[in-house]
N, C-alpha and C. Protein backbone atom coordinates (compact mmCIF):
# COMPACT_ATOMS: atom_id res chain seq x y z
N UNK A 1 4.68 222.57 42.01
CA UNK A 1 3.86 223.01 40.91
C UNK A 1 4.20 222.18 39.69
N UNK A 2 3.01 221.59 39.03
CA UNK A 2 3.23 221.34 37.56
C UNK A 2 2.55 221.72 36.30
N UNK A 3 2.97 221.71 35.51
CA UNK A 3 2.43 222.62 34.33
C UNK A 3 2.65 220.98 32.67
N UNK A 4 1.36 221.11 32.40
CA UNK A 4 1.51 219.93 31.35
C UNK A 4 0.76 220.45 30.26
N UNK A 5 1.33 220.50 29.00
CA UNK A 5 0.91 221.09 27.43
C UNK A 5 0.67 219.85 26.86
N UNK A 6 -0.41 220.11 26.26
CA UNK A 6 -0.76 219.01 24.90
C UNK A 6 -1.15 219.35 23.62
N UNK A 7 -1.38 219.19 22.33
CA UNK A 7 -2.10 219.49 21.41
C UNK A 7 -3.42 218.42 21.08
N UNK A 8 -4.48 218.90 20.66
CA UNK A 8 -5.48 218.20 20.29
C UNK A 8 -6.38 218.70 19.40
N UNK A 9 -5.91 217.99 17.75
CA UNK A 9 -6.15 219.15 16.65
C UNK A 9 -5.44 220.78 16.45
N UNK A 10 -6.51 221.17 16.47
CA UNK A 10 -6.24 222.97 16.39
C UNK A 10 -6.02 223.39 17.58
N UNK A 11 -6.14 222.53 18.72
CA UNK A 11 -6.13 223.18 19.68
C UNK A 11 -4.77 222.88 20.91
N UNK A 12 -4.45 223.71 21.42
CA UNK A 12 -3.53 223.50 22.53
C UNK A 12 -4.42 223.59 23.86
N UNK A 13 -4.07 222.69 25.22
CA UNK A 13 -4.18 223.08 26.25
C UNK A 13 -3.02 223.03 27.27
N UNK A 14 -3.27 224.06 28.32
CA UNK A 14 -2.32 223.78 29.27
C UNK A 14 -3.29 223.68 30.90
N UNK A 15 -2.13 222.80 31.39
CA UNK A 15 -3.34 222.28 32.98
C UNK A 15 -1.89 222.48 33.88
N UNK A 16 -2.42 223.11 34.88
CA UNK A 16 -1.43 223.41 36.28
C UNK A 16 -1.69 223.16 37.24
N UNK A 17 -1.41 222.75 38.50
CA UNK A 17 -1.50 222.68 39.83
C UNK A 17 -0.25 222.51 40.38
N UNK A 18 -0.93 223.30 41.95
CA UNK A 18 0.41 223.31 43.00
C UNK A 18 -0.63 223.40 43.91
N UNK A 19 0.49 223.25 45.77
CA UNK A 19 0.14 222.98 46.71
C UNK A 19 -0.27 224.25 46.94
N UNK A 20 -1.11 224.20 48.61
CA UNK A 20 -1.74 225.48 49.01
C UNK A 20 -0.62 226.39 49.39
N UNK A 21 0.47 225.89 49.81
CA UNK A 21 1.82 226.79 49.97
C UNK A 21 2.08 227.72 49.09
N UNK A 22 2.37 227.10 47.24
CA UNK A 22 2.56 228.08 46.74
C UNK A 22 1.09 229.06 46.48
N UNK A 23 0.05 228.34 46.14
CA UNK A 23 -0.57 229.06 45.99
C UNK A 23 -0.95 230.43 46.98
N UNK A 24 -0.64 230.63 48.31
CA UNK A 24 -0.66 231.53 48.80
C UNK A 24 0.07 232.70 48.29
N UNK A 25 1.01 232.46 47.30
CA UNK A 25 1.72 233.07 46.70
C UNK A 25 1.35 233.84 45.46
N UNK A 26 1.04 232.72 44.85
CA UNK A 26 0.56 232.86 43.32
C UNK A 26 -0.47 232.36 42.99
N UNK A 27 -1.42 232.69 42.24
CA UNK A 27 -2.93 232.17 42.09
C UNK A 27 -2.70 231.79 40.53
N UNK A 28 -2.77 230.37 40.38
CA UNK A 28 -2.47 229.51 39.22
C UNK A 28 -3.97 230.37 37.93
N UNK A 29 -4.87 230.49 38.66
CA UNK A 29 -6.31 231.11 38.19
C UNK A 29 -5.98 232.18 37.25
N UNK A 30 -4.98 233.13 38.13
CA UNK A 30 -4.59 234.91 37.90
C UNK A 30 -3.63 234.38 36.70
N UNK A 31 -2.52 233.53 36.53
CA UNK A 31 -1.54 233.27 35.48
C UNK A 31 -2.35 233.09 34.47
N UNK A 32 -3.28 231.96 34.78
CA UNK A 32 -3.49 231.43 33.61
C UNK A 32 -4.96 232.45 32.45
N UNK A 33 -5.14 232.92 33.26
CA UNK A 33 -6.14 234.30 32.75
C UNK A 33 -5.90 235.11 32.18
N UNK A 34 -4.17 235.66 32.49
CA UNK A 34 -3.33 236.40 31.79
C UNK A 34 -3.29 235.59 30.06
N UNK A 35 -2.52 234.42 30.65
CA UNK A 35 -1.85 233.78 29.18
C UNK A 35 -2.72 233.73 28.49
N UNK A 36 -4.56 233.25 28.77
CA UNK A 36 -5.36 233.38 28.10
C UNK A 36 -5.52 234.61 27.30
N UNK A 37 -5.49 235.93 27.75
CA UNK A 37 -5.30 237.35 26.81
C UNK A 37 -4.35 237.38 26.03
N UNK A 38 -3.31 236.84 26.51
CA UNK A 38 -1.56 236.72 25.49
C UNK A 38 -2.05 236.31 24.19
N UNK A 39 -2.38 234.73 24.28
CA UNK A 39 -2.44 234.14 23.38
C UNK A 39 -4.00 234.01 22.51
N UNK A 40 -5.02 234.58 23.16
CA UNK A 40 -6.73 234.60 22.95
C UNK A 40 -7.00 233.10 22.91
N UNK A 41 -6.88 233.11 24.14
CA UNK A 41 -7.35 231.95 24.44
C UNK A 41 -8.74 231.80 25.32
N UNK A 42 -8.85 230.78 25.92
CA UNK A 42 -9.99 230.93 26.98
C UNK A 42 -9.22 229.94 28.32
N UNK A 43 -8.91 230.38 29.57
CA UNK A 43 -8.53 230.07 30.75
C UNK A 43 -9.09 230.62 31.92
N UNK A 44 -8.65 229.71 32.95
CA UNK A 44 -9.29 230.01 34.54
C UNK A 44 -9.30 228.75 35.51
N UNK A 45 -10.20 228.67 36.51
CA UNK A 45 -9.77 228.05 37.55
C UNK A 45 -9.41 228.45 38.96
N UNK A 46 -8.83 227.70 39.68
CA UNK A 46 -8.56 228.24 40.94
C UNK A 46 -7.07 228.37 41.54
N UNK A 47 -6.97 228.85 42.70
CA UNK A 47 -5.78 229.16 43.50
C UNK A 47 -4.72 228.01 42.92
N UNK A 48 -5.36 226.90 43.10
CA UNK A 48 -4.28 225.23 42.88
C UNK A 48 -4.54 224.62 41.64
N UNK A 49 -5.55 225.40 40.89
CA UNK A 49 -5.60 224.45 39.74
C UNK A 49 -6.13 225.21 38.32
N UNK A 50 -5.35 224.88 37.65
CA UNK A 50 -6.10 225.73 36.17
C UNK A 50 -5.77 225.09 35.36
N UNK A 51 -6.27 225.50 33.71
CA UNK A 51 -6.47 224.96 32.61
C UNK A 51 -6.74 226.14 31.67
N UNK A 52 -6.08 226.04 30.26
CA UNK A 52 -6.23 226.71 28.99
C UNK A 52 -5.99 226.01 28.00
N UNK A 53 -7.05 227.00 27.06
CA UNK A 53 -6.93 225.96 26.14
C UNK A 53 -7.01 227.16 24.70
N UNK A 54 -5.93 226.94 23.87
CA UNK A 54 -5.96 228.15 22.73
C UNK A 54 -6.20 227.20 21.23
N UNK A 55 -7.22 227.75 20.32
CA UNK A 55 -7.73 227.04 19.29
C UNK A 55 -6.55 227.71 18.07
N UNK A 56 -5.76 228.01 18.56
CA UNK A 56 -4.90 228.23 17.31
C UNK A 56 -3.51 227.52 17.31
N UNK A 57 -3.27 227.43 15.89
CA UNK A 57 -1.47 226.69 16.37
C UNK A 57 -0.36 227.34 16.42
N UNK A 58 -0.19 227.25 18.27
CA UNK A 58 0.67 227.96 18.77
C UNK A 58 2.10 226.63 19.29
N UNK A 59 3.03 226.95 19.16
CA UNK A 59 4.21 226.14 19.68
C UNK A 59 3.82 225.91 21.61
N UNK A 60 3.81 224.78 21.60
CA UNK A 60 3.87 224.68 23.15
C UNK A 60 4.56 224.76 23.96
N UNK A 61 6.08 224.46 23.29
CA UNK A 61 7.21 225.26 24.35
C UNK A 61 7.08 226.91 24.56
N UNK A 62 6.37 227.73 23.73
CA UNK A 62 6.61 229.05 23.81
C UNK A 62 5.27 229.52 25.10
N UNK A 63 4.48 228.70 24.78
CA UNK A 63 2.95 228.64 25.96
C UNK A 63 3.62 228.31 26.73
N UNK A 64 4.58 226.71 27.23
CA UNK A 64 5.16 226.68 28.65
C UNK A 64 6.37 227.97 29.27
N UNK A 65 6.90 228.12 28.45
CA UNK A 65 8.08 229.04 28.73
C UNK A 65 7.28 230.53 28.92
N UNK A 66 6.23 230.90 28.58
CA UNK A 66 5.50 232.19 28.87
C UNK A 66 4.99 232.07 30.14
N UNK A 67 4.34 231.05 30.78
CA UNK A 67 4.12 230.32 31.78
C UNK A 67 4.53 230.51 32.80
N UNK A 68 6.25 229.79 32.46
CA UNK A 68 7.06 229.77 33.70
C UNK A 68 7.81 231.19 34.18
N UNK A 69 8.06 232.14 32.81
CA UNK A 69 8.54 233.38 33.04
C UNK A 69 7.03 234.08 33.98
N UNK A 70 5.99 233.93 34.17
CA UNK A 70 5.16 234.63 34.52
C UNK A 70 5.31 234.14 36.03
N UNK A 71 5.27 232.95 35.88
CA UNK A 71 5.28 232.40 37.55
C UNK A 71 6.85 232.70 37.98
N UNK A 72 7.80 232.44 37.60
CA UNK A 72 8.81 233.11 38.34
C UNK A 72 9.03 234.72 38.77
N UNK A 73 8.47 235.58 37.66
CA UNK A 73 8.35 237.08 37.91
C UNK A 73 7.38 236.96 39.41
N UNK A 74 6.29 236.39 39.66
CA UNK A 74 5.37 236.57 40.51
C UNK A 74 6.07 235.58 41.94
N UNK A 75 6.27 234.80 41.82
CA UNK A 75 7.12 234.38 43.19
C UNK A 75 8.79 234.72 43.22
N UNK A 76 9.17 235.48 42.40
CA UNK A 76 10.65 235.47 42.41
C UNK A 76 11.59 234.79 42.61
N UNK A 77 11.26 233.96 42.07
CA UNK A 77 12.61 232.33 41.59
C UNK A 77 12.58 232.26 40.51
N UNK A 78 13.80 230.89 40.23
CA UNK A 78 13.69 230.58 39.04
C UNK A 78 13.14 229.14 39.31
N UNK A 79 12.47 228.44 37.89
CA UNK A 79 12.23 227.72 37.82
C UNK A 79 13.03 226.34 37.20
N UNK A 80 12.84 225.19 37.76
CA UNK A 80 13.46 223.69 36.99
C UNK A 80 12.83 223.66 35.83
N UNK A 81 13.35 223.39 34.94
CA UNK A 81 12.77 222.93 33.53
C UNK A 81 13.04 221.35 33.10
N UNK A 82 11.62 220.62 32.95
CA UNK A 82 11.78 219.03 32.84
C UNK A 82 11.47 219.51 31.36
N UNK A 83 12.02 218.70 30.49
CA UNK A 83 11.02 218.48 29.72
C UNK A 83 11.89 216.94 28.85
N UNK A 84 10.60 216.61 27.69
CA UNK A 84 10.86 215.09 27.30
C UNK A 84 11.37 215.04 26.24
């Protein structure tokens, strides 16, 4: 699974995909639909692939880290954290 944040203007997006493995697990669609209500955003997509995008300025480590706490609660691991 990967998960990549950007800003562009006012706006943040986040884009995810993983293999059909995890997704049997976790539906990247269902996460990212959530975070969309968290933050009032607008998100969706499918089993392997999603995208959000929130028009306000929100910190993007706090969007990835909401993210990954959601996907680890739902497959029960923890997750690697890359970041740059």
């Amino acid at each position: 699974m990967a998960l990549v944040a950007s800003e562009h203007d006012n706006e943040v997006r986040l884009f995810g995909r993983c293999n059909r493995r995890i997704a049997e697990r976790v539906s990247l669609a269902e996460i990212f639909n959530e975070l969309a209500r968290y933050f009032n955003g607008e998100g969706g997509g499918h089993a392997t692939a999603a995208a959000l995008s929130v028009k306000e300025r929100i910190d993007i480590t706090t969007l990835l880290f909401k993210a990954l706490n959601s996907i680890e609660q739902k497959l029960h691991v923890k997750t690697i954290r890359i970041n740059d």
